[in-house]
Protein backbone atom coordinates (compact mmCIF):
# COMPACT_ATOMS: atom_id res chain seq x y z
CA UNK A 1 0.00 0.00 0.00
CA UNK A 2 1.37 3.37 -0.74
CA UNK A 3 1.68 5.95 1.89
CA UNK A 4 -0.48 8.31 0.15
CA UNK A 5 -3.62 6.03 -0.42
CA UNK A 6 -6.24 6.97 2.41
CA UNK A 7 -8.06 3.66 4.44
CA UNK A 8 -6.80 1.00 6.61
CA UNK A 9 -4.69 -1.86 6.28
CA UNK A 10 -6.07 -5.29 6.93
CA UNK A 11 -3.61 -5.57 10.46
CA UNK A 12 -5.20 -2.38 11.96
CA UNK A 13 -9.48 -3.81 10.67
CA UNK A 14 -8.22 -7.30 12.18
CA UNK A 15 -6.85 -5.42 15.81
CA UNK A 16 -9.59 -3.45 15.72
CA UNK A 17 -12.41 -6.48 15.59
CA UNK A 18 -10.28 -7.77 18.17
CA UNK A 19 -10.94 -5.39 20.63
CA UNK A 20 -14.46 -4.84 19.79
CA UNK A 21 -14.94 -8.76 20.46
CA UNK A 22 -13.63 -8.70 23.79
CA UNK A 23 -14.71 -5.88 24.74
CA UNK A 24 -18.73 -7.61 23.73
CA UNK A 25 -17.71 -10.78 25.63
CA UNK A 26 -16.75 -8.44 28.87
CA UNK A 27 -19.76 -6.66 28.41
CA UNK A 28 -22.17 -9.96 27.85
CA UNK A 29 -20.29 -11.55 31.04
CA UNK A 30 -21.32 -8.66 33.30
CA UNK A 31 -24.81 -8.24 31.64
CA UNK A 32 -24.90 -12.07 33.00
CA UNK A 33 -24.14 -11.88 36.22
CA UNK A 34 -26.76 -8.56 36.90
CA UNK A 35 -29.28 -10.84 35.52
CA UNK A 36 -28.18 -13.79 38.11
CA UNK A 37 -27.75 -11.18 40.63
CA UNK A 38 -31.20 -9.73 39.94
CA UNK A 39 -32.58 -13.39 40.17
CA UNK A 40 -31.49 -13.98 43.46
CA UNK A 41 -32.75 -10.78 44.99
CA UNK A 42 -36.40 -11.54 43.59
CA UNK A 43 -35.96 -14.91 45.59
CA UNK A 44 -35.22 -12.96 48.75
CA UNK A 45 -37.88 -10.41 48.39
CA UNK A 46 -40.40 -13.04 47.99
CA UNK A 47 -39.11 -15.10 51.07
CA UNK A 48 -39.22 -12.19 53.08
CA UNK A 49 -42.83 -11.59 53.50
CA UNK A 50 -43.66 -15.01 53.44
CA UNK A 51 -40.88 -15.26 56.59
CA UNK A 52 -42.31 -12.00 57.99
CA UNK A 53 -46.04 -13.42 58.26
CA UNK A 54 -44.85 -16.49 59.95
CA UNK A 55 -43.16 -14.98 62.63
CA UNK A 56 -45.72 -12.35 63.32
CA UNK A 57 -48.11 -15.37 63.94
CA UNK A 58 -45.55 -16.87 66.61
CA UNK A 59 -45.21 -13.42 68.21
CA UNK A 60 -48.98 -13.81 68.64
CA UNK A 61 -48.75 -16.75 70.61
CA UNK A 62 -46.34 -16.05 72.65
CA UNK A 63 -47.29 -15.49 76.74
CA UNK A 64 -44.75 -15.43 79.46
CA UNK A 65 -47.42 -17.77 81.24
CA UNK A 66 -46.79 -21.04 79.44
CA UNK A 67 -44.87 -22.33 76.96
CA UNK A 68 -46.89 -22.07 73.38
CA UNK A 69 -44.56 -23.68 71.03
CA UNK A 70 -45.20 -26.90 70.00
CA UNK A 71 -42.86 -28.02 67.41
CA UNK A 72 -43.97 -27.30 64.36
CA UNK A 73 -42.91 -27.23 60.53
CA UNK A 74 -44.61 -26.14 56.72
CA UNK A 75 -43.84 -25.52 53.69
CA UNK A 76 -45.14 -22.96 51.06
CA UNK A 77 -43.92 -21.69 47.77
CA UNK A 78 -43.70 -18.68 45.05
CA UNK A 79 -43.46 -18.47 41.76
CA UNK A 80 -40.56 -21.75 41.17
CA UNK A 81 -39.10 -21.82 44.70
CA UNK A 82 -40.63 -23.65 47.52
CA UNK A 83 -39.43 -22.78 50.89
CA UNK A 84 -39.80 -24.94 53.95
CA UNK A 85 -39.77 -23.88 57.89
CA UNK A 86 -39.05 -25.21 61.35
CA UNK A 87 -39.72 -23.82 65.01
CA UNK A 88 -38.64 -25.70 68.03
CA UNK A 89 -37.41 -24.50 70.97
């Protein structure tokens, strides 16, 4: 190629497809892991009330009388996740 033809050589198109490729799979990787991340806090918030209403209804029974727990287990579930529970004491 001469020096005064204008455009790129096929080294600097090849480098340059390079970095635009791993630059992508960086930016795929990380889009990943926000959607995994993301996931997981769904889970959580849909434990939480679910965990929330449970122990409000053993606050409820509680007297410093007597002793109101019986052992005691369940299970319920949201969306794909099922979620089990224990109380003992």
């Amino acid at each position: 190629m001469r020096r005064d033809q204008k455009g790129l050589t096929l080294v600097e198109v090849l480098v340059s497809i390079l970095i635009l490729a791993a630059g992508s799979v960086y930016l795929l990787q990380a889009l990943a892991k926000s959607a995994e991340v993301q996931r997981k806090m769904e889970d959580q918030n849909s434990f939480y009330p679910f965990m929330a209403s449970k122990l409000a209804e053993i606050e409820m029974r509680v007297s410093p009388e007597k002793n109101p727990f019986k052992p005691a287990k369940g299970s319920f579930s949201d969306k794909a996740q099922r979620y089990e529970w224990n109380v003992s004491t």
